[in-house]
C-alpha atoms as a PDB file:
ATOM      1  CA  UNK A   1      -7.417  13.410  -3.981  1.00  0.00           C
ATOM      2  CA  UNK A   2     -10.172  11.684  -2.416  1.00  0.00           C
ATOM      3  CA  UNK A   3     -10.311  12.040   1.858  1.00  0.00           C
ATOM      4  CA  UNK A   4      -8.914   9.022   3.904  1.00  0.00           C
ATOM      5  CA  UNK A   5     -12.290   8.101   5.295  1.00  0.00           C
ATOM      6  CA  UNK A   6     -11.351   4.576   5.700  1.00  0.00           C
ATOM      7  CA  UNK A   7     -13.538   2.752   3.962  1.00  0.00           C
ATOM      8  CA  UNK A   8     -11.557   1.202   0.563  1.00  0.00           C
ATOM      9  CA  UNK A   9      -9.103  -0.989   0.302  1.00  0.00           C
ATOM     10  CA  UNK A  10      -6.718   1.842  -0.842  1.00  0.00           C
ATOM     11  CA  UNK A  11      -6.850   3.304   3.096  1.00  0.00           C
ATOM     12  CA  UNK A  12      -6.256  -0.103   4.056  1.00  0.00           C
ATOM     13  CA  UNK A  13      -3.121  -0.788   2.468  1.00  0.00           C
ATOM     14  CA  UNK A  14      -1.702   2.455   3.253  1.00  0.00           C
ATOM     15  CA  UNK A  15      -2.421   2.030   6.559  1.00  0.00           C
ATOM     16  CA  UNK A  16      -1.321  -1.569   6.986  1.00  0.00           C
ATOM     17  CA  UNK A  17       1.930  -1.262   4.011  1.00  0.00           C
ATOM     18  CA  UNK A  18       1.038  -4.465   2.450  1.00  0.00           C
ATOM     19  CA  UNK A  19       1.180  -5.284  -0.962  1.00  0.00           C
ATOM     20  CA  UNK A  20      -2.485  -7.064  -1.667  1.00  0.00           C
ATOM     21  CA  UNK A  21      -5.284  -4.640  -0.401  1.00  0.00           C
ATOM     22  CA  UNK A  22      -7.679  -6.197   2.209  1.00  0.00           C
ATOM     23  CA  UNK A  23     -10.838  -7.409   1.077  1.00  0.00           C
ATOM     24  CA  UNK A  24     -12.382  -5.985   4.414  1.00  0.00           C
ATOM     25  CA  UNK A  25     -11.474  -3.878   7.207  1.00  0.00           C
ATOM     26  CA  UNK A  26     -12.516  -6.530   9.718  1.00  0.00           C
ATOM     27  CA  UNK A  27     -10.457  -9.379   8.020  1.00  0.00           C
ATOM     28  CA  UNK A  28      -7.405  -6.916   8.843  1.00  0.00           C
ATOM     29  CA  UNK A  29      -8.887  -6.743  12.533  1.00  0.00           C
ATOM     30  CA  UNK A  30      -8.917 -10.304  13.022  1.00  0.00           C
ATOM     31  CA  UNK A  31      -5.533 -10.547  11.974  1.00  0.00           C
ATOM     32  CA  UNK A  32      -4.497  -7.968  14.062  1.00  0.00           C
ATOM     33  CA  UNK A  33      -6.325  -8.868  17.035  1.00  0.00           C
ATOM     34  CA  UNK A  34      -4.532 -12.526  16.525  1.00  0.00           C
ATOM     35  CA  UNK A  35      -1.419 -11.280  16.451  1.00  0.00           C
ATOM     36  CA  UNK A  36      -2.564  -9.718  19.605  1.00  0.00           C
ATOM     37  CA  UNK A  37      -3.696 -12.318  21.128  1.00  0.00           C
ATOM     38  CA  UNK A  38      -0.469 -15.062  19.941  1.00  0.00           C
ATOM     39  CA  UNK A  39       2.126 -13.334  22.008  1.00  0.00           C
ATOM     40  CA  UNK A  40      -0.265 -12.854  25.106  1.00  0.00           C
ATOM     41  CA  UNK A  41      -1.348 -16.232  25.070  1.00  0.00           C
ATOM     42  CA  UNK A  42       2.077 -18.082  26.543  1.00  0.00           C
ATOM     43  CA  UNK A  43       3.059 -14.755  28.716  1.00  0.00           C
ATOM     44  CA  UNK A  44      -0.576 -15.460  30.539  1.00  0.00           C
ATOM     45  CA  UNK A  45       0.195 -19.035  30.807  1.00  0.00           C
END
């Protein structure tokens, strides 16, 4: 068994539990920092 470094799309899908692996760790960062940023955006307002 290879060590979780974090840097395959095998780590990513673990991590995240979705069925397509991400073609890059930042893509998965954008979508989480959007998801972030949704909910935040109308409780600023």
């Amino acid at each position: 068994m290879e060590p979780a470094t974090g840097s395959g799309p095998g780590y990513m899908r673990s991590a995240v539990h979705d069925p397509e692996p991400q073609p890059d760790p930042e893509t998965a960062i954008q979508v989480f920092a959007a998801a972030n940023a949704a909910p935040a955006a109308p409780a600023a307002g």
